[in-house]
N, C-alpha and C. Protein backbone atom coordinates (compact mmCIF):
# COMPACT_ATOMS: atom_id res chain seq x y z
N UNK A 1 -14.52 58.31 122.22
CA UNK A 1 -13.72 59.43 121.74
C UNK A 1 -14.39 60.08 120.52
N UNK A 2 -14.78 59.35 119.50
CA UNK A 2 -15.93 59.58 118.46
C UNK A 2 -17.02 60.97 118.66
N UNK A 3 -17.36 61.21 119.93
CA UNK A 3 -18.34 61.72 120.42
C UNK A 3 -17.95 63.14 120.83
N UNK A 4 -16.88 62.40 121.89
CA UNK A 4 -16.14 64.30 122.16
C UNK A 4 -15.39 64.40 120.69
N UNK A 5 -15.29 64.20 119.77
CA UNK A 5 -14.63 64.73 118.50
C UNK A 5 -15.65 65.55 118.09
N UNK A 6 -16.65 64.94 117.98
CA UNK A 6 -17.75 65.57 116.88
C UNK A 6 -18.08 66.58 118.25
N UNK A 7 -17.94 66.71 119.54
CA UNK A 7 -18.80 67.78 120.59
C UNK A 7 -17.47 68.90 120.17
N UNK A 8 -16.37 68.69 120.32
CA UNK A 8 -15.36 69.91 120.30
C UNK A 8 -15.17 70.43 118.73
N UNK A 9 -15.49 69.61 117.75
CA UNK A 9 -15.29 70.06 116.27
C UNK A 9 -16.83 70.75 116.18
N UNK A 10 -17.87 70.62 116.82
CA UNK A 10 -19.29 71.77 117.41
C UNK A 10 -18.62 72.93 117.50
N UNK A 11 -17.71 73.26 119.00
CA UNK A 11 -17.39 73.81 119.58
C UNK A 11 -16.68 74.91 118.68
N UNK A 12 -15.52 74.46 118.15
CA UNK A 12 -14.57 74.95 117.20
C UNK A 12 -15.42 75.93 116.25
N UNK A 13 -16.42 75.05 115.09
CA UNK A 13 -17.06 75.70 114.49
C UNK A 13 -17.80 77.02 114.99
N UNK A 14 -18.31 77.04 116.24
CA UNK A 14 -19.22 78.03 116.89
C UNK A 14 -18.40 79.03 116.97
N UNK A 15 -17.28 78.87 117.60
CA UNK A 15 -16.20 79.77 117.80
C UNK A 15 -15.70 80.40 116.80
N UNK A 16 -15.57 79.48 115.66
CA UNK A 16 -15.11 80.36 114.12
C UNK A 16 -15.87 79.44 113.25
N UNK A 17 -16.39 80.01 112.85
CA UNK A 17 -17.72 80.08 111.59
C UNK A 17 -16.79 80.15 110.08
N UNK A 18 -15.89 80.54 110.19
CA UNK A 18 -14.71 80.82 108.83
C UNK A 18 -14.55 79.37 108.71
N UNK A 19 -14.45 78.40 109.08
CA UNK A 19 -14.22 76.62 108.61
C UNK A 19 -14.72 76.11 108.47
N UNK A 20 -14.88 74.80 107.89
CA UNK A 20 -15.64 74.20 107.18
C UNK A 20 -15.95 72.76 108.60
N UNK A 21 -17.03 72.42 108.93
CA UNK A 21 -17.31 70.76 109.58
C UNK A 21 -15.73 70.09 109.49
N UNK A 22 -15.67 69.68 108.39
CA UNK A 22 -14.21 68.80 107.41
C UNK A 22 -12.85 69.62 108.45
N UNK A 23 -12.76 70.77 108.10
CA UNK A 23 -11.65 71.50 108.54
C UNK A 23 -11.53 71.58 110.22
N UNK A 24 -12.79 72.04 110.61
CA UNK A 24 -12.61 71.68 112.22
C UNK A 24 -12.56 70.38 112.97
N UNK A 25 -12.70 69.43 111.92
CA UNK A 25 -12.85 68.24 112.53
C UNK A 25 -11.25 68.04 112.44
N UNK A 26 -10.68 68.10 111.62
CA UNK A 26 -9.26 68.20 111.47
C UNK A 26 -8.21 68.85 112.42
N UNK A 27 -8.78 69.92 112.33
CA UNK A 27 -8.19 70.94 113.53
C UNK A 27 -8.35 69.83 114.68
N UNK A 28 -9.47 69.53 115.41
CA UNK A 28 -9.65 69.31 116.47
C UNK A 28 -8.39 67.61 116.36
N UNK A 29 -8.53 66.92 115.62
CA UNK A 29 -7.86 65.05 115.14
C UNK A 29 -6.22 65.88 115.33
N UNK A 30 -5.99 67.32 115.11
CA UNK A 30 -4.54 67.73 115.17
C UNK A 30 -4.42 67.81 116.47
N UNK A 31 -5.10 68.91 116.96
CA UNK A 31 -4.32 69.13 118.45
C UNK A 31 -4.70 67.99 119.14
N UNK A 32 -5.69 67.11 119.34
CA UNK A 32 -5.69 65.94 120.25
C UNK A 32 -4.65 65.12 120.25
N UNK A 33 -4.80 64.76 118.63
CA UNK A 33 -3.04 64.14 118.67
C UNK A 33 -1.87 64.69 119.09
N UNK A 34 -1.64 65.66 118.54
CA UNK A 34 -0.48 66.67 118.85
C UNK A 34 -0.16 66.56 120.57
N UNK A 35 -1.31 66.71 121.42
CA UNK A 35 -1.12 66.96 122.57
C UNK A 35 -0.73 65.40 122.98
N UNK A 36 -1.07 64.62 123.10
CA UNK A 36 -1.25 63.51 123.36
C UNK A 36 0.41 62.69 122.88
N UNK A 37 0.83 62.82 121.83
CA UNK A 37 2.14 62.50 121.54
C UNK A 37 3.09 63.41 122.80
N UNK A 38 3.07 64.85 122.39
CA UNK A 38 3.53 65.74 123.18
C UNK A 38 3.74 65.12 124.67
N UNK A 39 2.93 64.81 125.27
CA UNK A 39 2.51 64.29 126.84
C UNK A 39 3.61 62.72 126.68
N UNK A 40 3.27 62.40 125.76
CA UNK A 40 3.75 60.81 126.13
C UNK A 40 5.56 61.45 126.03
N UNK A 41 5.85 62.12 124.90
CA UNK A 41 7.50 62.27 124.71
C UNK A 41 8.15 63.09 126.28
N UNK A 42 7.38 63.64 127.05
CA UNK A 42 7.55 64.39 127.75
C UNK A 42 7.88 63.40 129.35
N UNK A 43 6.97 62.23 129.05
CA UNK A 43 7.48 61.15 129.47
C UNK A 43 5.97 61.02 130.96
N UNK A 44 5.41 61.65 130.61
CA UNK A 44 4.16 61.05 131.63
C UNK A 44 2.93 59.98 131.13
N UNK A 45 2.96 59.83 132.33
CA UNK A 45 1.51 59.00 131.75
C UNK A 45 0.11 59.35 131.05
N UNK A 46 -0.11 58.29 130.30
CA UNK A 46 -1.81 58.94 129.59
C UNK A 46 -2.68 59.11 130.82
N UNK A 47 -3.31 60.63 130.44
CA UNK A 47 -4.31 60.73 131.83
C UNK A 47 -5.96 60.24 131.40
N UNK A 48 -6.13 60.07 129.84
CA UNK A 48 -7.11 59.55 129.73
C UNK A 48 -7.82 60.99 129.11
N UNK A 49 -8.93 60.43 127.94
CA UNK A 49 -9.47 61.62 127.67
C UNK A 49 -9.99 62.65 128.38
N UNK A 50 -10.15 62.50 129.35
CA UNK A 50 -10.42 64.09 129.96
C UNK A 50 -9.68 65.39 130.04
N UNK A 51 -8.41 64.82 130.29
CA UNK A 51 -7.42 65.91 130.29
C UNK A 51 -7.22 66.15 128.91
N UNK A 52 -7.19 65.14 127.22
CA UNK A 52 -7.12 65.92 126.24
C UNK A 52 -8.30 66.68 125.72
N UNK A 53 -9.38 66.78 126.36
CA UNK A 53 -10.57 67.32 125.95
C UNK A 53 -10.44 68.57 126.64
N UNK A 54 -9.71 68.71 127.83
CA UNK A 54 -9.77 70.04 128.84
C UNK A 54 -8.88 70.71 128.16
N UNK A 55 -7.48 70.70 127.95
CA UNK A 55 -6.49 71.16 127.22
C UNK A 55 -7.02 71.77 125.62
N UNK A 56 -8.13 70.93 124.91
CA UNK A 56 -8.66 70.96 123.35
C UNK A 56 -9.33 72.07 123.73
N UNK A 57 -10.31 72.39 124.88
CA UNK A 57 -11.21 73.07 125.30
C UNK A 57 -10.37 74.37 125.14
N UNK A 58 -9.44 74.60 125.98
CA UNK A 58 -8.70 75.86 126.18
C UNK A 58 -7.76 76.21 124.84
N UNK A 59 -7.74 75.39 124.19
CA UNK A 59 -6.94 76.22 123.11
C UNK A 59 -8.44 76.49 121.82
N UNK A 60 -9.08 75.95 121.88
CA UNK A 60 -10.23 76.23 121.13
C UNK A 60 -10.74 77.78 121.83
N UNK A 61 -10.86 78.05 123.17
CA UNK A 61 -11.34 79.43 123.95
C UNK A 61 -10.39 80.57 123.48
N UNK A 62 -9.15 79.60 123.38
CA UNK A 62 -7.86 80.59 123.28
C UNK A 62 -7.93 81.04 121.72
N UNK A 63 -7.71 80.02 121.18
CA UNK A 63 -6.83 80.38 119.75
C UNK A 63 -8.54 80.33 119.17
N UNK A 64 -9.33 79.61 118.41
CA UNK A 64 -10.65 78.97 117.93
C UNK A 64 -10.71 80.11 117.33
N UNK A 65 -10.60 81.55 117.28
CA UNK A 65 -11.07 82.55 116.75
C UNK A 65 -10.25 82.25 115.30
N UNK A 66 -9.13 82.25 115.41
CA UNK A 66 -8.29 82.57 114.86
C UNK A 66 -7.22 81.09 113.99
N UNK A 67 -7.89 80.35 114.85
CA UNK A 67 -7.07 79.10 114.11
C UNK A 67 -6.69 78.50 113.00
N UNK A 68 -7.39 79.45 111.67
CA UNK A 68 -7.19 79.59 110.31
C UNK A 68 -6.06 79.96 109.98
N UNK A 69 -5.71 80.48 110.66
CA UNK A 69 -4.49 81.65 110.28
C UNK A 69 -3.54 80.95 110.70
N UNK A 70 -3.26 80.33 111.61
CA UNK A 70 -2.25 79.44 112.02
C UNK A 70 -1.48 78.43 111.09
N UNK A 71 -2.26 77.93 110.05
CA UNK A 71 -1.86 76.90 109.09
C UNK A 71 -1.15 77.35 108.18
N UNK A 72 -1.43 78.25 107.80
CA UNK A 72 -0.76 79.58 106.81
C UNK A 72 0.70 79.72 107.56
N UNK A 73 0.97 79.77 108.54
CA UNK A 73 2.45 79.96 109.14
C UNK A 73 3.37 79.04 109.82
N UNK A 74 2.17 77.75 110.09
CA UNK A 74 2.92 76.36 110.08
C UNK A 74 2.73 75.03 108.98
N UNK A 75 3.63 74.66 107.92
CA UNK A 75 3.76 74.03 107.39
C UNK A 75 3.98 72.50 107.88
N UNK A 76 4.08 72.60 109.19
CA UNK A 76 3.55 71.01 109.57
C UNK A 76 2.21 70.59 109.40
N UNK A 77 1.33 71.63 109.48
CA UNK A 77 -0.15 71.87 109.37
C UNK A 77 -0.93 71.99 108.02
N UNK A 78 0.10 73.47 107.32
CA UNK A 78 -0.41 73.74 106.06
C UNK A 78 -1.09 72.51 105.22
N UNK A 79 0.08 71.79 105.03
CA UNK A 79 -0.37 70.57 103.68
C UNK A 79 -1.96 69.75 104.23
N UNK A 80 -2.02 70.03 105.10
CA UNK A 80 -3.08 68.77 105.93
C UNK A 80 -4.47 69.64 105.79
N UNK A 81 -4.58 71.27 105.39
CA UNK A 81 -5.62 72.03 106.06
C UNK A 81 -5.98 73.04 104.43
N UNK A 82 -4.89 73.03 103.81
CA UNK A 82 -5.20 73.78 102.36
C UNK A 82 -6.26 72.83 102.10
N UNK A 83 -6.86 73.84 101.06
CA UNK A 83 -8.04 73.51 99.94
C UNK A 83 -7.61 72.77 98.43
């Protein structure tokens, strides 16, 4: 897991250049978790990292531009992502 962290916190950065290594690595340790809790409360089974790396993938394509801005308007996030 170590590995796809540091390949999608790559990814992230490429996509938005506005964050810091530190910050996208964060970003990326949020939504993996995030998703991954999400999935289990929802009541299915773990599908195993592939599916949280495919899901990380698409919101990094999706949002990655812009994912700075997001923390600023969620305070579940904010405290974890300020400077």
């Amino acid at each position: 897991m170590k590995e796809l962290i540091e390949q999608l916190t790559y990814e992230l950065q490429e996509k938005n250049p506005k964050i810091t290594e530190e910050k996208a690595r964060t970003w990326i340790e949020l939504l993996a978790s995030d998703f991954e809790s999400s999935y289990a409360k929802a009541g299915y089974d773990y599908q195993g990292t592939e599916v949280v790396e495919k899901v990380v993938r698409q919101w990094i394509d999706s949002y990655g531009e812009n994912i700075h801005e997001f923390a600023a308007s969620n305070p579940k996030y904010a405290h974890l992502l300020n400077d």
